[in-house]
N, C-alpha and C. Protein backbone atom coordinates (compact mmCIF):
# COMPACT_ATOMS: atom_id res chain seq x y z
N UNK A 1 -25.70 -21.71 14.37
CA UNK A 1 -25.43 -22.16 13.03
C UNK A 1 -24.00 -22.68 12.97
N UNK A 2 -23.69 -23.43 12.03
CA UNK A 2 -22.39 -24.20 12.13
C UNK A 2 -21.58 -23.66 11.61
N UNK A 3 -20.18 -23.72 11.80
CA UNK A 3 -19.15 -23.26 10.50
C UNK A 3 -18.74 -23.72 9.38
N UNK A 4 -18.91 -22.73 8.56
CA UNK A 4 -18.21 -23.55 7.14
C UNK A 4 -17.16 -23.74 6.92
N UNK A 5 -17.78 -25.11 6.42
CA UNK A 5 -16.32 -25.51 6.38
C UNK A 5 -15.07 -24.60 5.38
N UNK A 6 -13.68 -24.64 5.73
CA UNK A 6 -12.67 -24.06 5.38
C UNK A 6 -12.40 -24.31 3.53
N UNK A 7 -12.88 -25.37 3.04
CA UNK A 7 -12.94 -25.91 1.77
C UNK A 7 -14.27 -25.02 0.97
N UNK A 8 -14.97 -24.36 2.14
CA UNK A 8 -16.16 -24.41 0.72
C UNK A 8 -16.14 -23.37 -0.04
N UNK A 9 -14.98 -21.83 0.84
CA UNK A 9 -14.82 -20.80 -0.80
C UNK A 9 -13.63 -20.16 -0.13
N UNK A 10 -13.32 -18.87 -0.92
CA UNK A 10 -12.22 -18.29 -0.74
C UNK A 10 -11.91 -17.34 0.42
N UNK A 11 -13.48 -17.42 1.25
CA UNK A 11 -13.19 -16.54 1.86
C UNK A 11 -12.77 -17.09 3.32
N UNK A 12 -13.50 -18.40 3.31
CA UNK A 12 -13.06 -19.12 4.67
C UNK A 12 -11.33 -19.69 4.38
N UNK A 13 -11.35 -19.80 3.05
CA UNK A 13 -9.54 -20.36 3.17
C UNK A 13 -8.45 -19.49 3.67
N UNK A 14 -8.98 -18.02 2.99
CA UNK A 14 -7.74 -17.09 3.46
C UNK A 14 -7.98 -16.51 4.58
N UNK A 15 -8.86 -17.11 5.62
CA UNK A 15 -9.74 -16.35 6.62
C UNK A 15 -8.16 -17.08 7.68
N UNK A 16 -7.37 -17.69 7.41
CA UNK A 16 -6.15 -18.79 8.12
C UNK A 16 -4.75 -18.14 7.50
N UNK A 17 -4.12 -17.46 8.91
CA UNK A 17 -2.65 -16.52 8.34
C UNK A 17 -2.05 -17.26 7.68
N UNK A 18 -1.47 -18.66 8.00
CA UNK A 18 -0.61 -19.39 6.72
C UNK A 18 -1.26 -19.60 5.39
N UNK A 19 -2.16 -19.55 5.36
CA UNK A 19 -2.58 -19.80 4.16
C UNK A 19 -2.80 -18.10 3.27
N UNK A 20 -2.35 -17.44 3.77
CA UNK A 20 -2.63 -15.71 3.12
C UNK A 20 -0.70 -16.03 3.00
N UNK A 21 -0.13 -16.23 4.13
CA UNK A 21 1.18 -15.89 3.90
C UNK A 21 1.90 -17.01 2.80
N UNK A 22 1.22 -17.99 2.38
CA UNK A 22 1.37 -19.12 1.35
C UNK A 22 0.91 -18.36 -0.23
N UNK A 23 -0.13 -17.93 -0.01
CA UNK A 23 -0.80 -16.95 -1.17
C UNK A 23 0.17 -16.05 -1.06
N UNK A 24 0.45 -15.22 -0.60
CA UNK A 24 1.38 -14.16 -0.71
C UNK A 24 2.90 -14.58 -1.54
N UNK A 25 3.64 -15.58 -0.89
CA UNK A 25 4.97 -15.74 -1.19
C UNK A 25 4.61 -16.74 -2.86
N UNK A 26 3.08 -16.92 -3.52
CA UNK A 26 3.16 -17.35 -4.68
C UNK A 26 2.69 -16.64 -5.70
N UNK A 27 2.27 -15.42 -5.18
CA UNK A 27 2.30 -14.29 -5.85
C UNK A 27 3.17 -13.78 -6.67
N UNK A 28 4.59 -13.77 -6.20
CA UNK A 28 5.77 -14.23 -6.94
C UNK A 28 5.98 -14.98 -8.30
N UNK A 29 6.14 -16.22 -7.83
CA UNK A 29 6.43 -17.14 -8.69
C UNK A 29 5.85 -18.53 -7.96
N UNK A 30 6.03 -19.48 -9.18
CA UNK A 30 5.22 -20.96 -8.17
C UNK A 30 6.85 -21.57 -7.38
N UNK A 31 6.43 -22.36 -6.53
CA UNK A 31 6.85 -22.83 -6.05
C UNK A 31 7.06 -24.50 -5.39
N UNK A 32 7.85 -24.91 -5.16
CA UNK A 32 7.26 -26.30 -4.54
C UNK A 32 7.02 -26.15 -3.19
N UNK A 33 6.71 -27.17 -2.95
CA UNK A 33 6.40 -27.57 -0.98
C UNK A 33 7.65 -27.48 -0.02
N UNK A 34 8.64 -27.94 -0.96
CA UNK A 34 10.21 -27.42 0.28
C UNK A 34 10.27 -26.04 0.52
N UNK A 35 10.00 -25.42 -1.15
CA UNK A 35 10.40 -24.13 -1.01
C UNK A 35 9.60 -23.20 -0.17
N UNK A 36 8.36 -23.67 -0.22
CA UNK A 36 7.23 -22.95 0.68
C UNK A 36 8.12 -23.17 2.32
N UNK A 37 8.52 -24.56 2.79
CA UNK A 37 8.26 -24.51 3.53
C UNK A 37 9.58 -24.11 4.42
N UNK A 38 10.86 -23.79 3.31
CA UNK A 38 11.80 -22.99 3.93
C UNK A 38 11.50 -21.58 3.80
N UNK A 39 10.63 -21.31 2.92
CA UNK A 39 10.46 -19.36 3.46
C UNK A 39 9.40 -19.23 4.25
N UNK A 40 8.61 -20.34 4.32
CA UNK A 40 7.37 -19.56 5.70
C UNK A 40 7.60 -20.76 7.17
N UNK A 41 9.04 -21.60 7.13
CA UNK A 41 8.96 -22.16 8.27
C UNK A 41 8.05 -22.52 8.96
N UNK A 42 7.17 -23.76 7.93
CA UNK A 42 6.72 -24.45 8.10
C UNK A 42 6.64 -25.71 8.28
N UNK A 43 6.11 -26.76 9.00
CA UNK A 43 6.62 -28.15 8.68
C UNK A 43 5.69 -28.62 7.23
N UNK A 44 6.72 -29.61 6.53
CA UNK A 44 6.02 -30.11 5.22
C UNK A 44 4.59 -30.61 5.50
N UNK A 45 4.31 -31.01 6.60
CA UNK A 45 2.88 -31.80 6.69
C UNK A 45 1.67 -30.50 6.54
N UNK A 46 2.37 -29.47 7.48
CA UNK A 46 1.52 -28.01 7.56
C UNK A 46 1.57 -27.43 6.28
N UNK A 47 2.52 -27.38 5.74
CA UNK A 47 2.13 -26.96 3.93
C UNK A 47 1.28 -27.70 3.31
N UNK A 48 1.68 -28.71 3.35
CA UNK A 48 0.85 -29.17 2.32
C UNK A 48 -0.86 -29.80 2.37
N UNK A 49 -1.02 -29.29 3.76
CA UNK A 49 -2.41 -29.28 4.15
C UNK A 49 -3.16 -28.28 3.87
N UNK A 50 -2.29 -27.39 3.81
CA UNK A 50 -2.52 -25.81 3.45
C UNK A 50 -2.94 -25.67 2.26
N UNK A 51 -1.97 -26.29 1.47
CA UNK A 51 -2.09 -25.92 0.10
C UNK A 51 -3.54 -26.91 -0.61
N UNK A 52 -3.09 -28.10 0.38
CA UNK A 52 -4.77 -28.68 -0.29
C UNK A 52 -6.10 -28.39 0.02
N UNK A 53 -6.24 -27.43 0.74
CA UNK A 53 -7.00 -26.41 1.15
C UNK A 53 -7.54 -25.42 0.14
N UNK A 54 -6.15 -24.94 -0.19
CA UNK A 54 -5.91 -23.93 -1.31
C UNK A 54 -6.46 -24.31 -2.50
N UNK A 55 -5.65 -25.44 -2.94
CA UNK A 55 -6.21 -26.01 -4.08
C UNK A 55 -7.30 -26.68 -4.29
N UNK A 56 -8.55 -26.88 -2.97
CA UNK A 56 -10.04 -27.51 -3.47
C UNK A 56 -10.64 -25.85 -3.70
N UNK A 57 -10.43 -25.17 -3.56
CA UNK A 57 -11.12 -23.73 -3.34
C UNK A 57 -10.57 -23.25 -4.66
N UNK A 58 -9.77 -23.79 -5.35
CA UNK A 58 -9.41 -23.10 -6.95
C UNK A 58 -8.40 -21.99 -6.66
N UNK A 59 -7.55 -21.91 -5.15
CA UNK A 59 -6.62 -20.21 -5.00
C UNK A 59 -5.62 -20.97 -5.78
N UNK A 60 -5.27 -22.42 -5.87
CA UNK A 60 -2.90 -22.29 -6.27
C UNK A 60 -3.91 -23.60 -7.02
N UNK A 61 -3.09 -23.59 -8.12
CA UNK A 61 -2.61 -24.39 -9.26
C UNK A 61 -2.03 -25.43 -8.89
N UNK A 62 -1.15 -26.64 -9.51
CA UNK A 62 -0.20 -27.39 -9.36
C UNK A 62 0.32 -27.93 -10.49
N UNK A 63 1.43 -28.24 -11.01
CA UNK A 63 1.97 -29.04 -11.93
C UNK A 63 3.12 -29.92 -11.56
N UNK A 64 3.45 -30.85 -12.37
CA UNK A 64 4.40 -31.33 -11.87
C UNK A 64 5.41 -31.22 -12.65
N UNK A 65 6.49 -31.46 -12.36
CA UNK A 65 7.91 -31.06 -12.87
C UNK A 65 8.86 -31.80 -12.84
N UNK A 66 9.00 -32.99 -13.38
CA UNK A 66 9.71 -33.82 -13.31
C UNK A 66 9.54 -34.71 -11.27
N UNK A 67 10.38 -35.08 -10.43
CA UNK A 67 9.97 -35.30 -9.17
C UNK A 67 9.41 -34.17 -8.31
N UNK A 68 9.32 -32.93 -8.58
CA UNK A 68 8.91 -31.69 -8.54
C UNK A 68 7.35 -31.66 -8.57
N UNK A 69 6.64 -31.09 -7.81
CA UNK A 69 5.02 -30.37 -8.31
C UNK A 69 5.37 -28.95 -7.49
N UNK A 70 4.76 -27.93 -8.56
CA UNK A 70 5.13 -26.69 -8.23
C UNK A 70 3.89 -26.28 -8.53
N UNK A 71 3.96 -25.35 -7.06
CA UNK A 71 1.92 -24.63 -6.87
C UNK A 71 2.32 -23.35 -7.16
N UNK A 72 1.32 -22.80 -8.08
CA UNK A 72 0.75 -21.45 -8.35
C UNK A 72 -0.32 -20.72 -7.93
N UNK A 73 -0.29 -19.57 -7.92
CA UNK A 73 -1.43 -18.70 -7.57
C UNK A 73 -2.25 -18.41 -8.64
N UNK A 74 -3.71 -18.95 -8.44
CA UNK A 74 -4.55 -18.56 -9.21
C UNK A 74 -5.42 -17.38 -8.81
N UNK A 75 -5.77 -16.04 -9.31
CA UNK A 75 -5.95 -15.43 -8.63
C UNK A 75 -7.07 -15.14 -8.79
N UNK A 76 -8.37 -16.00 -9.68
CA UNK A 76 -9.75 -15.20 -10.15
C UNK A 76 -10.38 -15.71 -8.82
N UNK A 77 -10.40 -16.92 -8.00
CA UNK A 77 -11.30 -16.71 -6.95
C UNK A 77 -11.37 -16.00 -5.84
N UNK A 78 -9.75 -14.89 -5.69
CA UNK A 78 -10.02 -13.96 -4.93
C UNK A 78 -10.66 -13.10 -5.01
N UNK A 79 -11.86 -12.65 -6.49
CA UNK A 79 -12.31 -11.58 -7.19
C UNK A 79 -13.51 -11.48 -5.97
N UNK A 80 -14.43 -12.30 -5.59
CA UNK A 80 -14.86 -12.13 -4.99
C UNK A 80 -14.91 -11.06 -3.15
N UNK A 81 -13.56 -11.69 -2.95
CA UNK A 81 -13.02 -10.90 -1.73
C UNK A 81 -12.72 -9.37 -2.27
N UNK A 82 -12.16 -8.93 -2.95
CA UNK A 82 -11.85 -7.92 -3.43
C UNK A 82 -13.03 -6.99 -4.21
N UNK A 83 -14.38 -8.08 -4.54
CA UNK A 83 -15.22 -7.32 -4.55
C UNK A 83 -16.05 -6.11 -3.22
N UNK A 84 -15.73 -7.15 -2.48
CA UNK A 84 -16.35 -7.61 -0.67
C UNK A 84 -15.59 -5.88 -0.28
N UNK A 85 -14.63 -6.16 -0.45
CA UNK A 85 -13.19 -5.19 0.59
C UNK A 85 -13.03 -4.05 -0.17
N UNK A 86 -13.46 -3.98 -1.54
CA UNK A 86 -13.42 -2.65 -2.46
C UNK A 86 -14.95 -1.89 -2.10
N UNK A 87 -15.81 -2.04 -1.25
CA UNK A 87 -16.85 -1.40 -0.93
C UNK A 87 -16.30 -0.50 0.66
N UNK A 88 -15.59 -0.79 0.84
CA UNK A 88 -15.08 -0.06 2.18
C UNK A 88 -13.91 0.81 1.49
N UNK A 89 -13.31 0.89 0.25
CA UNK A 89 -12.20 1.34 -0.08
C UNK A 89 -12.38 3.26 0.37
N UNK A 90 -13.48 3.75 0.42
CA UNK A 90 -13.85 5.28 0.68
C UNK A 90 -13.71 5.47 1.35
N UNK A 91 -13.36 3.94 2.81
CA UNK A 91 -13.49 5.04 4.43
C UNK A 91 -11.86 4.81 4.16
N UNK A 92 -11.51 4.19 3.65
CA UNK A 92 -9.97 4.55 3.54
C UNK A 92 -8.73 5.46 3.18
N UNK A 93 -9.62 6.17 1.61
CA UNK A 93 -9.27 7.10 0.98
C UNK A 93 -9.36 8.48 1.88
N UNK A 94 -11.29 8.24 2.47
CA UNK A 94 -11.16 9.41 3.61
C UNK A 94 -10.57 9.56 4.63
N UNK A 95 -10.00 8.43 5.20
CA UNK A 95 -9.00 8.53 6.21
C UNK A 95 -7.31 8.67 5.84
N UNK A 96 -7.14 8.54 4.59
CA UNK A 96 -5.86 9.00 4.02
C UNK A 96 -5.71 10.38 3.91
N UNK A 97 -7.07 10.90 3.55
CA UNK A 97 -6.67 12.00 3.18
C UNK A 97 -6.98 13.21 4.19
N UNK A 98 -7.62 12.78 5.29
CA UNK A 98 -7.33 13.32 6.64
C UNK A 98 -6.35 13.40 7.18
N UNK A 99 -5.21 12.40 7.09
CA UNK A 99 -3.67 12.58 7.65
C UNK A 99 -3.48 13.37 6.81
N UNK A 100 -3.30 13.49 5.57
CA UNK A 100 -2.47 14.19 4.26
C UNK A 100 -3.43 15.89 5.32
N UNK A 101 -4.24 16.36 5.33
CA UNK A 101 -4.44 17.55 5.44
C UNK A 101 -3.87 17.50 7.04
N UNK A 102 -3.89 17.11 7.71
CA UNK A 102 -3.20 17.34 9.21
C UNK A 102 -1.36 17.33 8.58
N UNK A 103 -0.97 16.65 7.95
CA UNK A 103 0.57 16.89 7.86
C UNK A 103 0.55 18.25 7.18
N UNK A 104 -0.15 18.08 6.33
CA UNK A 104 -0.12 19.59 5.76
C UNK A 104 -0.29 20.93 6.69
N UNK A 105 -0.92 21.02 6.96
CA UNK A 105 -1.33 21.80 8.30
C UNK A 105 -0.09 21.71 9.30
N UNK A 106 0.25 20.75 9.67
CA UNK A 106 1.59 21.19 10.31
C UNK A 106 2.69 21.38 10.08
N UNK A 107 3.01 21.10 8.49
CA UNK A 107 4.34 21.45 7.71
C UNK A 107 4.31 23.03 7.76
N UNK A 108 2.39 23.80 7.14
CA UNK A 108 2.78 24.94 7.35
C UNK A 108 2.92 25.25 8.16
N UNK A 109 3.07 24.79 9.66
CA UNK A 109 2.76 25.65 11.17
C UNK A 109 4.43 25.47 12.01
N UNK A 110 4.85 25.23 10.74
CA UNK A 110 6.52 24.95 11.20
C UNK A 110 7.41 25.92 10.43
């Protein structure tokens, strides 16, 4: 079977580290394409391929701002992923709270 393509939802877009670490640093605040591409040291061509990636999939916004366009994070089409990844959230809790009783256990054994 073929791959889907990277455009067709949210899960194949952020399935690509620059594009999670692009989502991430606009989590923040928006930003433009320089600014992206002096905090994730990127070249401008690699941002902004990124981001149009981003933006057919509905994740970042854009406006423009005088010679400026500044991308935002939109964050309802990650609802899906977070639906996806909140069904595993129990083996996590149970594995948190397995360390928490082993530290415990050895705080008292000290």
């Amino acid at each position: 079977m073929a791959r889907a393509a990277t455009t067709t939802d949210a899960f194949n877009a952020v399935a690509e580290p620059r594009r999670r670490a692009i989502l991430d640093v606009l989590a923040g605040h928006e930003r433009s394409v320089s600014e992206l591409v002096d905090e994730l040291g990127l070249g401008q061509p690699q941002a902004s391929k990124h981001l149009r990636v981003l933006r057919e999939v509905g994740l970042v916004g854009v406006r423009d701002d005088g010679r400026r366009r500044l991308y935002r994070l939109n964050p309802a089409p990650l609802e899906p992923i977070h639906r996806w990844v909140s069904r595993y959230e129990w083996m996590w809790n149970e594995r948190f709270e397995a360390v928490d009783t082993v530290l415990e256990d050895l705080k008292e054994s000290d």
